[in-house]
C-alpha atoms as a PDB file:
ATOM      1  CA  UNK A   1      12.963 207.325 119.260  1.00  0.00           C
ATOM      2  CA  UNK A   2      11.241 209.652 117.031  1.00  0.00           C
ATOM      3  CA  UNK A   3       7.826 209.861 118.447  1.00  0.00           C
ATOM      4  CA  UNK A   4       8.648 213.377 120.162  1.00  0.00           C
ATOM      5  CA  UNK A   5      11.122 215.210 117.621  1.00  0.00           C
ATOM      6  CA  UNK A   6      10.245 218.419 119.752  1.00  0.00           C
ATOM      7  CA  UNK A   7      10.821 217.117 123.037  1.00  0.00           C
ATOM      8  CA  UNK A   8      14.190 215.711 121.278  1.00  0.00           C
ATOM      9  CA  UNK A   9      15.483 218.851 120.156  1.00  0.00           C
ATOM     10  CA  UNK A  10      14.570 220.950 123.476  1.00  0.00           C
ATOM     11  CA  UNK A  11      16.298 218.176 125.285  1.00  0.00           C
ATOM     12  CA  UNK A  12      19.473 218.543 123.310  1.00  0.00           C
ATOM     13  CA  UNK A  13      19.012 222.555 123.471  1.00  0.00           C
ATOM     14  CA  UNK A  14      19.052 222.346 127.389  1.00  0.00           C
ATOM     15  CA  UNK A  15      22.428 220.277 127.170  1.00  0.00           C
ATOM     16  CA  UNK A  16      23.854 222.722 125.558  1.00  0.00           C
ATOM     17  CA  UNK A  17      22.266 225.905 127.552  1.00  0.00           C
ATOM     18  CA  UNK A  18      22.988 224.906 130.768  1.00  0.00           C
ATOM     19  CA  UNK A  19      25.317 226.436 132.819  1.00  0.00           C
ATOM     20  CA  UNK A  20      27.256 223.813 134.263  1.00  0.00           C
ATOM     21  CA  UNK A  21      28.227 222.370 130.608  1.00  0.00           C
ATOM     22  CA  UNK A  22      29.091 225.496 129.392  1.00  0.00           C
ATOM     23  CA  UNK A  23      31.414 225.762 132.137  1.00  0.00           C
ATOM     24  CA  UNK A  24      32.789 222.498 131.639  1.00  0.00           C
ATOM     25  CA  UNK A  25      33.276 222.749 127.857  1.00  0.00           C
ATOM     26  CA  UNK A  26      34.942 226.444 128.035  1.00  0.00           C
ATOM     27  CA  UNK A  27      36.781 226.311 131.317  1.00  0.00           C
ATOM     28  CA  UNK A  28      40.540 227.478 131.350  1.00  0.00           C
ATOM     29  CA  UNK A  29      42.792 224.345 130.400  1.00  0.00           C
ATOM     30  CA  UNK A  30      44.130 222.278 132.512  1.00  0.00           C
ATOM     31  CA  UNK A  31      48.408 222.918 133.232  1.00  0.00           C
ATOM     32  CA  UNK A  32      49.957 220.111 132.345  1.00  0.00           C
ATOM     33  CA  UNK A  33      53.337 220.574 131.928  1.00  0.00           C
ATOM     34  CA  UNK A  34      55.495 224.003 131.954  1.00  0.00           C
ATOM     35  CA  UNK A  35      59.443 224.032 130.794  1.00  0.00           C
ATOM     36  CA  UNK A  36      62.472 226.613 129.273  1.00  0.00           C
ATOM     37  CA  UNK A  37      63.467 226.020 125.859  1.00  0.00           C
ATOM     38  CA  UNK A  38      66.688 227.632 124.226  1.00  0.00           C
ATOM     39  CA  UNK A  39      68.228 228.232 120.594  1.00  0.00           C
ATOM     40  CA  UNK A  40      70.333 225.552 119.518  1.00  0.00           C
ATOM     41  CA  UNK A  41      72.775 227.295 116.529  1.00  0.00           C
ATOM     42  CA  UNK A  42      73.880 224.298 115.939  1.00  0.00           C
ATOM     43  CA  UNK A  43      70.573 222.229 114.995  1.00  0.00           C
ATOM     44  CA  UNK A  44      68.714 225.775 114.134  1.00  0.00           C
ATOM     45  CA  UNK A  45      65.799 224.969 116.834  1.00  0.00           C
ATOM     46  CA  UNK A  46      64.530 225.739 120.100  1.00  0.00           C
ATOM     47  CA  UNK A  47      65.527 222.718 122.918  1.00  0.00           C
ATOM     48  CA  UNK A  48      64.439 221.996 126.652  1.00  0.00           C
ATOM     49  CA  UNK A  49      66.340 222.817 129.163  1.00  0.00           C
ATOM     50  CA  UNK A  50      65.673 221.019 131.945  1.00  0.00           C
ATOM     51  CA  UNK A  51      65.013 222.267 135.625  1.00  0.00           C
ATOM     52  CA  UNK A  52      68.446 221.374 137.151  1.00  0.00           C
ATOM     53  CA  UNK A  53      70.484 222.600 134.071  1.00  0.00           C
ATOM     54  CA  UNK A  54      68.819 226.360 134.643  1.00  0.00           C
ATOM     55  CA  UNK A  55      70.593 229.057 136.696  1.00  0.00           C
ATOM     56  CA  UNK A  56      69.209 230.933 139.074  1.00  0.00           C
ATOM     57  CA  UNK A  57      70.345 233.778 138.454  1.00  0.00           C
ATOM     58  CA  UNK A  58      69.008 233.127 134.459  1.00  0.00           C
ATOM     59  CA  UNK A  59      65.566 233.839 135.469  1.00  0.00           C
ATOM     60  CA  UNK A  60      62.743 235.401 133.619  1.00  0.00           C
ATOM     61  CA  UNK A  61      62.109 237.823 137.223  1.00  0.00           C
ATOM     62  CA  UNK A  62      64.259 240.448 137.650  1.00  0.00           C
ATOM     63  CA  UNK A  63      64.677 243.809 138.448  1.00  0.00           C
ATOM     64  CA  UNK A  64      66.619 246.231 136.218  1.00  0.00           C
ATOM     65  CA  UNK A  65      66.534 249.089 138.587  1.00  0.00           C
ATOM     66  CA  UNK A  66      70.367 250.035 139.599  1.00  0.00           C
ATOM     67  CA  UNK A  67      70.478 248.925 143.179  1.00  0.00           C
ATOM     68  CA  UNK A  68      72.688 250.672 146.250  1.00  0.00           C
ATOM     69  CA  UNK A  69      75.814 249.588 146.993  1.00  0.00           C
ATOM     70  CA  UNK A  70      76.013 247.949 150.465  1.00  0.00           C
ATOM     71  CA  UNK A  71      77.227 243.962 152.498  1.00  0.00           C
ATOM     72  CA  UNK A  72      74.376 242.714 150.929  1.00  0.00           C
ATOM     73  CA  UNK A  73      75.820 242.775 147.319  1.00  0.00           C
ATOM     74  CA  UNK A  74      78.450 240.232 148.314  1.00  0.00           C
ATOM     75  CA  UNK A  75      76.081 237.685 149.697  1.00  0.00           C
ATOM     76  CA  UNK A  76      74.520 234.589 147.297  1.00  0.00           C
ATOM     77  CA  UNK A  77      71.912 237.072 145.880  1.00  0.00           C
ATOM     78  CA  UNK A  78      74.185 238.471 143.829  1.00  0.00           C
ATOM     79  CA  UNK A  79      76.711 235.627 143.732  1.00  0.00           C
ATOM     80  CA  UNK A  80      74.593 232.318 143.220  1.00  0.00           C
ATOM     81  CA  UNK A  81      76.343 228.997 144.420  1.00  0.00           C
ATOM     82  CA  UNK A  82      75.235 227.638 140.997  1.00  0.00           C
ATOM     83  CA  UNK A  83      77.195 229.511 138.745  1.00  0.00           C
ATOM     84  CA  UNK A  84      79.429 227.874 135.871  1.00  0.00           C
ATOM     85  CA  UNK A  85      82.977 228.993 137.386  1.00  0.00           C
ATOM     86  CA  UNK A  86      81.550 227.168 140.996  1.00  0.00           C
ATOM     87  CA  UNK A  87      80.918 224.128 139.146  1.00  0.00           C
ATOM     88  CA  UNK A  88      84.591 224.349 137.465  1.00  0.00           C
ATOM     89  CA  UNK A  89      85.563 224.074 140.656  1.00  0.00           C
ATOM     90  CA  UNK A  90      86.569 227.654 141.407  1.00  0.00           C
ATOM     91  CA  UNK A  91      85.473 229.690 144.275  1.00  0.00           C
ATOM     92  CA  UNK A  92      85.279 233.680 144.782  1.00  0.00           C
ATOM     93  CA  UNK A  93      87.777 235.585 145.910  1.00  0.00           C
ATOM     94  CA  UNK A  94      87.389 238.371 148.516  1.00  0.00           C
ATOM     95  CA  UNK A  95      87.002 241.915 146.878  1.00  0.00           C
ATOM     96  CA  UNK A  96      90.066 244.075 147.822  1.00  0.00           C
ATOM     97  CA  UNK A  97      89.161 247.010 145.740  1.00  0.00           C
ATOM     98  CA  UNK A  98      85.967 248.270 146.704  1.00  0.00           C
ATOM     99  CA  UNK A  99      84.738 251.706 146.448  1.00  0.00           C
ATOM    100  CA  UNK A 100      86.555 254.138 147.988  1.00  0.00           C
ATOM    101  CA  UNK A 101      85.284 255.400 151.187  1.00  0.00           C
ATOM    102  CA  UNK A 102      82.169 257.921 151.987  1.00  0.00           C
ATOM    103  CA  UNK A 103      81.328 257.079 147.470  1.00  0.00           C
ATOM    104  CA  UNK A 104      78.510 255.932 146.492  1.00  0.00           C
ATOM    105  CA  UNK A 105      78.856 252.595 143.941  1.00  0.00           C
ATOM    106  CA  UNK A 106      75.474 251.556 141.778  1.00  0.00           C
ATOM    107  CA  UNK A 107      75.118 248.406 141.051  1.00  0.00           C
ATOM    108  CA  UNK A 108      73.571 247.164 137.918  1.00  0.00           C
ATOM    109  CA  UNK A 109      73.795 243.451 137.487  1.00  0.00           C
ATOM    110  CA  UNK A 110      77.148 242.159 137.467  1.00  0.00           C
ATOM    111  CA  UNK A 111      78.565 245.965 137.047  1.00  0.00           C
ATOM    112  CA  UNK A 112      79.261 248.228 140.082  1.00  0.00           C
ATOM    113  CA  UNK A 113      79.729 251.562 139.091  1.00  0.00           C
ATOM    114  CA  UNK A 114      82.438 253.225 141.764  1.00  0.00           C
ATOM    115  CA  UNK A 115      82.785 255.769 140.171  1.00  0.00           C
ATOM    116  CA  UNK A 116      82.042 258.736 136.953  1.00  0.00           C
ATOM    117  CA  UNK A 117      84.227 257.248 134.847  1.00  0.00           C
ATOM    118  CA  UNK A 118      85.186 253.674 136.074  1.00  0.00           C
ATOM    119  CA  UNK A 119      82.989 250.565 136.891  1.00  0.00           C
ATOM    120  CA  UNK A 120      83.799 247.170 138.567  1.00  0.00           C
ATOM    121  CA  UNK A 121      83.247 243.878 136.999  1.00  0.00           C
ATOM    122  CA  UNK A 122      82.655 241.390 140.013  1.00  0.00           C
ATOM    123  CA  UNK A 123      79.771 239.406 139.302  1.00  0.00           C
ATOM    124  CA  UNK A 124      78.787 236.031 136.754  1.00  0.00           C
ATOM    125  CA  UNK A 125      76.988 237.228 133.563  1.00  0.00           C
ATOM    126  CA  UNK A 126      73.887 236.347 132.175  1.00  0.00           C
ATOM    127  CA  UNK A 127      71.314 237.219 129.419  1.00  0.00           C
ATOM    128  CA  UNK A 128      69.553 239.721 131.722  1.00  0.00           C
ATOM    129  CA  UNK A 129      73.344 241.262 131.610  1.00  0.00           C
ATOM    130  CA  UNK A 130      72.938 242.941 128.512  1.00  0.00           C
ATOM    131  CA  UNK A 131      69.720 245.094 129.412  1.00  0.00           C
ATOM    132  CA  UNK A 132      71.957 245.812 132.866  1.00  0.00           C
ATOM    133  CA  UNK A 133      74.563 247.164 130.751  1.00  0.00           C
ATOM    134  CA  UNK A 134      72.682 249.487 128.657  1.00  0.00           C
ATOM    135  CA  UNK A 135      70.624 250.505 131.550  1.00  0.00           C
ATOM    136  CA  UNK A 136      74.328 251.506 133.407  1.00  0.00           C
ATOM    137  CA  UNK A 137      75.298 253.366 130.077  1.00  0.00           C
ATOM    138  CA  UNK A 138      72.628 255.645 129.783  1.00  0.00           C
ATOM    139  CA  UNK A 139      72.729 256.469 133.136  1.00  0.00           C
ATOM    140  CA  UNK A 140      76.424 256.888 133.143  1.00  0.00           C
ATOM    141  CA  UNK A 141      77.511 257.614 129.830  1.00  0.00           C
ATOM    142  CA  UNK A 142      80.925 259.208 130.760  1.00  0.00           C
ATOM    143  CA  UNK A 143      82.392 255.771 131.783  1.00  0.00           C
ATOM    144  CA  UNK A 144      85.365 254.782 130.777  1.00  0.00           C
ATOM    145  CA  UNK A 145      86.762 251.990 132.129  1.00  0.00           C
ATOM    146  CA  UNK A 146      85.934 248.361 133.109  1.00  0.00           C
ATOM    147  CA  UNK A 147      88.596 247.167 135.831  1.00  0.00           C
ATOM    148  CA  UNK A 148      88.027 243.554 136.636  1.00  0.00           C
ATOM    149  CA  UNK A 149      89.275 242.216 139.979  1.00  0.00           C
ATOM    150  CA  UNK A 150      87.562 239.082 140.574  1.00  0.00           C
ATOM    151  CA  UNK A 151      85.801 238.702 137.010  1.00  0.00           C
ATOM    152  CA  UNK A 152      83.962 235.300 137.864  1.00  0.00           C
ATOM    153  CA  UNK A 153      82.765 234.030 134.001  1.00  0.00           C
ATOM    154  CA  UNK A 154      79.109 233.955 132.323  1.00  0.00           C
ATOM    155  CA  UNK A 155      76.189 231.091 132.396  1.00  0.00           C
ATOM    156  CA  UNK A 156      75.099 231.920 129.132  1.00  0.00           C
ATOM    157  CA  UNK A 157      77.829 232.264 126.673  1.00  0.00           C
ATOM    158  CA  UNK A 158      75.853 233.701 123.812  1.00  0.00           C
ATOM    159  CA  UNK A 159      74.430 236.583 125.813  1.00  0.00           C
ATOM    160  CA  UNK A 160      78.312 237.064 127.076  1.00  0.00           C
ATOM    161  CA  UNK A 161      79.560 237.559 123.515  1.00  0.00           C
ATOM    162  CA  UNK A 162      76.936 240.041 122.771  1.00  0.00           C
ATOM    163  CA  UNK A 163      77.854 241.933 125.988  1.00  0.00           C
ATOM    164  CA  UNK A 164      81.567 241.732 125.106  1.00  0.00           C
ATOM    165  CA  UNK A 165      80.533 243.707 121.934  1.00  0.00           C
ATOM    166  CA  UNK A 166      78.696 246.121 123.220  1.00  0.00           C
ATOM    167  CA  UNK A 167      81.346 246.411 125.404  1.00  0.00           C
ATOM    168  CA  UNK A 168      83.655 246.731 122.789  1.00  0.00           C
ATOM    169  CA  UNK A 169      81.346 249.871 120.749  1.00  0.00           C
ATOM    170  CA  UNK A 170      81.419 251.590 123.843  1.00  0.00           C
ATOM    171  CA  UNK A 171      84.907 252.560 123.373  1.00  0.00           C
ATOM    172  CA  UNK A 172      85.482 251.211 126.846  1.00  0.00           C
ATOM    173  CA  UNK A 173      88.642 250.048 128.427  1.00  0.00           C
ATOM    174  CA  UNK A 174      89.221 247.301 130.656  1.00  0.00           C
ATOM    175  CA  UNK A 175      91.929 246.881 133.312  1.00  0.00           C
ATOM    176  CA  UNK A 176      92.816 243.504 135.090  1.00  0.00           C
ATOM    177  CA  UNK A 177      94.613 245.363 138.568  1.00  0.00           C
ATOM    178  CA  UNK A 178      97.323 243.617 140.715  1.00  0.00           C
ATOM    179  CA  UNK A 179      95.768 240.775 141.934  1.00  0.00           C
ATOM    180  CA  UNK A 180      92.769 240.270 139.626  1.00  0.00           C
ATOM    181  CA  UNK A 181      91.454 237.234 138.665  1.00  0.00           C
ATOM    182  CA  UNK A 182      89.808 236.971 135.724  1.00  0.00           C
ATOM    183  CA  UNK A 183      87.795 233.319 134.579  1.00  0.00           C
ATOM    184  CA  UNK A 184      85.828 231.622 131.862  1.00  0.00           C
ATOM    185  CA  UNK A 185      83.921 233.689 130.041  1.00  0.00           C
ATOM    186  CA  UNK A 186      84.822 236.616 131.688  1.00  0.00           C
ATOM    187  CA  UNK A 187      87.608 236.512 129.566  1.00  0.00           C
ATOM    188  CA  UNK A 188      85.866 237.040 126.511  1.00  0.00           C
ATOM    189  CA  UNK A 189      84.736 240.483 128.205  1.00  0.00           C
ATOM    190  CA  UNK A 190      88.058 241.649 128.973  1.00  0.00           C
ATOM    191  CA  UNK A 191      89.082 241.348 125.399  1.00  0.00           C
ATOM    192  CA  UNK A 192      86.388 243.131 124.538  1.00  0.00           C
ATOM    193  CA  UNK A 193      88.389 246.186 125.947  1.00  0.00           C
ATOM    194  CA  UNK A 194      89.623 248.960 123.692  1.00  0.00           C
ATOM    195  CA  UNK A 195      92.789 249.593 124.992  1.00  0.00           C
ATOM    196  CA  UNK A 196      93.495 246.640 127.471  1.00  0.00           C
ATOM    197  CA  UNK A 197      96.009 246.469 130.193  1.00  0.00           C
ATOM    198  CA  UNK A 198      96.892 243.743 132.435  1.00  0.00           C
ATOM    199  CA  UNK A 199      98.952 244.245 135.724  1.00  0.00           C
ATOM    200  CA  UNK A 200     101.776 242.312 137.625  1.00  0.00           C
ATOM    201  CA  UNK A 201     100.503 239.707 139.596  1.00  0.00           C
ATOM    202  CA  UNK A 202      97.298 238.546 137.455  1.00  0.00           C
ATOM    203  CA  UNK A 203      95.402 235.559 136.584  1.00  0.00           C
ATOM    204  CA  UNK A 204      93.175 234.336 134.396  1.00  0.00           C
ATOM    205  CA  UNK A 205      91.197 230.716 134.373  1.00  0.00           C
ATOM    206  CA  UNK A 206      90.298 228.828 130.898  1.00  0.00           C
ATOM    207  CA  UNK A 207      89.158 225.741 130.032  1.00  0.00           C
ATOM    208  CA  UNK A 208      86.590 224.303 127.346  1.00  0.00           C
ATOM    209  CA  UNK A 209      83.216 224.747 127.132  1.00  0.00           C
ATOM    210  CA  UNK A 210      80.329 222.927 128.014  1.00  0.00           C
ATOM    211  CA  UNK A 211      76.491 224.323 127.156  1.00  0.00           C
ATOM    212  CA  UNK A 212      73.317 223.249 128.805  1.00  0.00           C
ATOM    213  CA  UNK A 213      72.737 219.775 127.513  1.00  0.00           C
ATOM    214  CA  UNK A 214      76.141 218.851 128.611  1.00  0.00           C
ATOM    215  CA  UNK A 215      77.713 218.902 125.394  1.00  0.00           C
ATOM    216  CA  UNK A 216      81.188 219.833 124.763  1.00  0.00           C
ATOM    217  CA  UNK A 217      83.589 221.788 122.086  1.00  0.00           C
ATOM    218  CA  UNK A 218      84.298 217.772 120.972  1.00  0.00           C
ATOM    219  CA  UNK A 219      80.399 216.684 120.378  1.00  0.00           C
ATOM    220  CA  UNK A 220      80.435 219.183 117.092  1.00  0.00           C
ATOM    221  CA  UNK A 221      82.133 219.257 113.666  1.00  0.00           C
ATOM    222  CA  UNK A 222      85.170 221.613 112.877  1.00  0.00           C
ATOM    223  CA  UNK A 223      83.125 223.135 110.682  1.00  0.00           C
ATOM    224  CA  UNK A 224      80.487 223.818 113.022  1.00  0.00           C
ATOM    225  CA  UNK A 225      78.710 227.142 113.722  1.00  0.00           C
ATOM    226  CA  UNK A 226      78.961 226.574 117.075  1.00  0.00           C
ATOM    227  CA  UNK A 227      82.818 226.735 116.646  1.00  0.00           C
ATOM    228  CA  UNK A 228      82.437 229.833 114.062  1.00  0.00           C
ATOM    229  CA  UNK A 229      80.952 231.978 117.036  1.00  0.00           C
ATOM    230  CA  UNK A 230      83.660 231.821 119.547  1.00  0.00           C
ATOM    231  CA  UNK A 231      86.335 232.379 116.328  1.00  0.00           C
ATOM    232  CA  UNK A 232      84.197 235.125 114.787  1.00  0.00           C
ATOM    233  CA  UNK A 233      84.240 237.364 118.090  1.00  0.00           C
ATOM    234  CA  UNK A 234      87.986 236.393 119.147  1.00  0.00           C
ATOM    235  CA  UNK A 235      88.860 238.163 114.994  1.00  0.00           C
ATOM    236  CA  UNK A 236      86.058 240.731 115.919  1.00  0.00           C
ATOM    237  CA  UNK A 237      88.200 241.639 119.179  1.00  0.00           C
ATOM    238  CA  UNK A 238      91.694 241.722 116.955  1.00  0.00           C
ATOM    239  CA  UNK A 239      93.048 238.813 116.835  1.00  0.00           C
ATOM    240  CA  UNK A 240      94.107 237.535 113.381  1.00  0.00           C
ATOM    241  CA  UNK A 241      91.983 234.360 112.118  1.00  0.00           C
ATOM    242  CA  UNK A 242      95.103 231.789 113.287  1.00  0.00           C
ATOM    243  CA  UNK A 243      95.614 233.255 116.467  1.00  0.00           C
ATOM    244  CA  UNK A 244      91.719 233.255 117.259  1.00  0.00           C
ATOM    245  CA  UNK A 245      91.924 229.345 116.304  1.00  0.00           C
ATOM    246  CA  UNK A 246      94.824 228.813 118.185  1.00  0.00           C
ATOM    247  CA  UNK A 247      93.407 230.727 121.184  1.00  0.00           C
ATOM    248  CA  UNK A 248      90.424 228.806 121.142  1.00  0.00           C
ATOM    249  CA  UNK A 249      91.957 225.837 119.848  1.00  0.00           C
ATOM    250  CA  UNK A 250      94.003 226.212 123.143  1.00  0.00           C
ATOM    251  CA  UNK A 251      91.053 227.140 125.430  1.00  0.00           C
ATOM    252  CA  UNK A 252      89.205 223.582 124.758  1.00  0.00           C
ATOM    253  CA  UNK A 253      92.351 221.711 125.063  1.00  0.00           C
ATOM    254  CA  UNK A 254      91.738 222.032 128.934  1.00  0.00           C
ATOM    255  CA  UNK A 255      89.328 219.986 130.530  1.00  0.00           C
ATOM    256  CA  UNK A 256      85.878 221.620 131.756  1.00  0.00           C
ATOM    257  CA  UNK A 257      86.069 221.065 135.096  1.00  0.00           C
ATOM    258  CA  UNK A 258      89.882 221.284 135.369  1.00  0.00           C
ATOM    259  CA  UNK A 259      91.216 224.945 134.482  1.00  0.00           C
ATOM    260  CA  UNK A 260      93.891 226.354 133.508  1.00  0.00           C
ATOM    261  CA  UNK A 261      95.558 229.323 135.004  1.00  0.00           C
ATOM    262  CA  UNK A 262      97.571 231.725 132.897  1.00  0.00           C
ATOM    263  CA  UNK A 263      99.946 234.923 134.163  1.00  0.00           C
ATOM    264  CA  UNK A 264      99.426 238.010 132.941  1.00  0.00           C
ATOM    265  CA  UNK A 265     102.413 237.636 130.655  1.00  0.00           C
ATOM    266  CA  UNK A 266     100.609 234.475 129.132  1.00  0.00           C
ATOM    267  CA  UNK A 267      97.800 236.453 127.999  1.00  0.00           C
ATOM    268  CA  UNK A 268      99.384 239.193 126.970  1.00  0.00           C
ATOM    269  CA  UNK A 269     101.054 237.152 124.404  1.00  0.00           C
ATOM    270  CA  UNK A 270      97.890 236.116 123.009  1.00  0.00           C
ATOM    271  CA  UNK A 271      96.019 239.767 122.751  1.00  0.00           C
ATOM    272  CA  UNK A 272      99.467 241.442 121.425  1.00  0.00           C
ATOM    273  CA  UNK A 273      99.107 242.831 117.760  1.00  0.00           C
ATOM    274  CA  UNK A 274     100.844 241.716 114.819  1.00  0.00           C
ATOM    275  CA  UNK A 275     102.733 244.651 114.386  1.00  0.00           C
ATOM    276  CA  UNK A 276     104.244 244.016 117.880  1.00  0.00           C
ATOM    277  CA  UNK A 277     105.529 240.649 117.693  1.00  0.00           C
ATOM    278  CA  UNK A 278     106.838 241.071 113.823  1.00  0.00           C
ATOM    279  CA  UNK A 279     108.614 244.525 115.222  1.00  0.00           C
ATOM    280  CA  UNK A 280     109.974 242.913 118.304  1.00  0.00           C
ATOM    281  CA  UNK A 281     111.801 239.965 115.791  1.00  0.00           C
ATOM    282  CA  UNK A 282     114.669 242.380 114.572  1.00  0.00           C
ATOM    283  CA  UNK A 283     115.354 243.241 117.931  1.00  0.00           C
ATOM    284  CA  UNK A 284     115.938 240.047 118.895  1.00  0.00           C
ATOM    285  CA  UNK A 285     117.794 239.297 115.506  1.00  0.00           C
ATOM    286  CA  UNK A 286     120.126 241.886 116.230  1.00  0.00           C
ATOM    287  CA  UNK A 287     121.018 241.668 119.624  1.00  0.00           C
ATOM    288  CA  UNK A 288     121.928 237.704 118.771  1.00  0.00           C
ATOM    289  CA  UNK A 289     124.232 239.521 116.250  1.00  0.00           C
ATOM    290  CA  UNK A 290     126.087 241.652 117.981  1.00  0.00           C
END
């Protein structure tokens, strides 16, 4: 095998000249297998998310541009039948509030501006949410309020607390009108609200939480970081360390897929101050005298 040393080496020099195995050996790879991973907080990693636990409306393509108001904004494009509060069970209710007549309303995401100082909250929240937000603030830095008439909830809760705190240094105020039905994790938004009012005739929907891998409040430790989030932002909103524990202690009590509705004057009794329960007491104390 060594009679020809040069006709060896030019032999092996051709392999490795010729076209057709330098296209073999440097072609593009080969796609084998393409998936969505998210933070865990409570393992400190990144975890799959598989195909049929991803929203549509969670996608990487979309476009931040505000977008018209017209019919179209109240079909499924805006409104996917995937949505958490769907799943829970819920479905939408029709919008009675709409712009006034002959305005123009912007939409930005789940935000419809209808106004220079006042924007509708009628749409399910995301993590493109937050850049939709920002994007409506610099164009319309003047608002003011956030009314919420048929506030449906969020499909990614950690995106949703960041909104509600961006909300919150805003200095924006959100309104729950007669009729308005608040749910989920749009909840968490309207506390974000700096004042906050709530009207007659008002509901809002809670129940416990379930994230992507189907895992519930019950699947971690009380001492979990998981847990610390949802307390964290409830103190961060004004709520006093027991009543954000009790709030959310009361929240998971209530089955996922079952909710529970509260009245306006059940949640009113869970975002009043301190100072307004402990002054109310002597009232009471002295009327029972008297």
């Amino acid at each position: 095998m060594w009679r020809n040393p040069v006709a060896a080496i030019l032999a092996a020099l051709a392999c490795f000249c010729a076209p057709g195995a330098v296209a073999q050996t440097a072609s593009s790879p080969e796609t084998v297998d393409v998936w969505v991973e998210k933070w865990d907080p409570e393992t400190g990693r990144w975890i799959k998310v598989e195909a049929s636990e991803r929203e549509g409306n969670d996608s990487p393509d979309y476009d931040l541009r505000p977008q018209r108001h017209d019919d179209r904004l109240r079909g499924n494009a805006e409104h996917p039948s995937s949505s958490r509060f769907e799943n829970a069970g819920w479905s939408r209710q029709k919008d009675r509030h709409g712009p006034a007549r002959g305005q123009d309303a912007v939409r930005y995401g789940p935000f419809l501006v209808t106004g220079p100082r006042s924007a509708l909250l009628d749409g399910t929240t995301d993590r493109r949410s937050l850049a939709h937000f920002d994007a409506m603030m610099r164009e319309f830095p003047q608002l003011e309020v956030i009314r919420m008439i048929d506030a449906p909830g969020t499909v990614n809760d950690v995106a949703n607390l960041e909104l509600g705190r961006r909300i919150r240094r805003a200095g924006l105020k959100t309104t729950v009108p007669p009729g308005g039905s608040v749910r989920s994790g749009a909840i968490e938004l309207f506390l974000a609200g700096q004042p906050r009012s709530i009207s007659p005739d008002t509901r809002f929907a809670v129940h416990a939480w379930r994230d992507a891998a189907g895992r519930r409040p019950s699947d971690y430790g009380p001492g979990s970081r998981v847990h610390r989030m949802y307390i964290d932002y409830y103190k961060d909103m004004g709520m006093s360390e027991k009543r954000a524990r009790n709030f959310y202690a009361m929240t998971n009590s209530v089955p996922h897929r079952s909710p529970r509705w509260l009245n306006g004057s059940e949640m009113r009794s869970w975002i009043r101050r301190p100072e307004q329960t402990s002054a109310a007491a002597p009232m009471r104390r002295e009327r029972g005298g008297s």
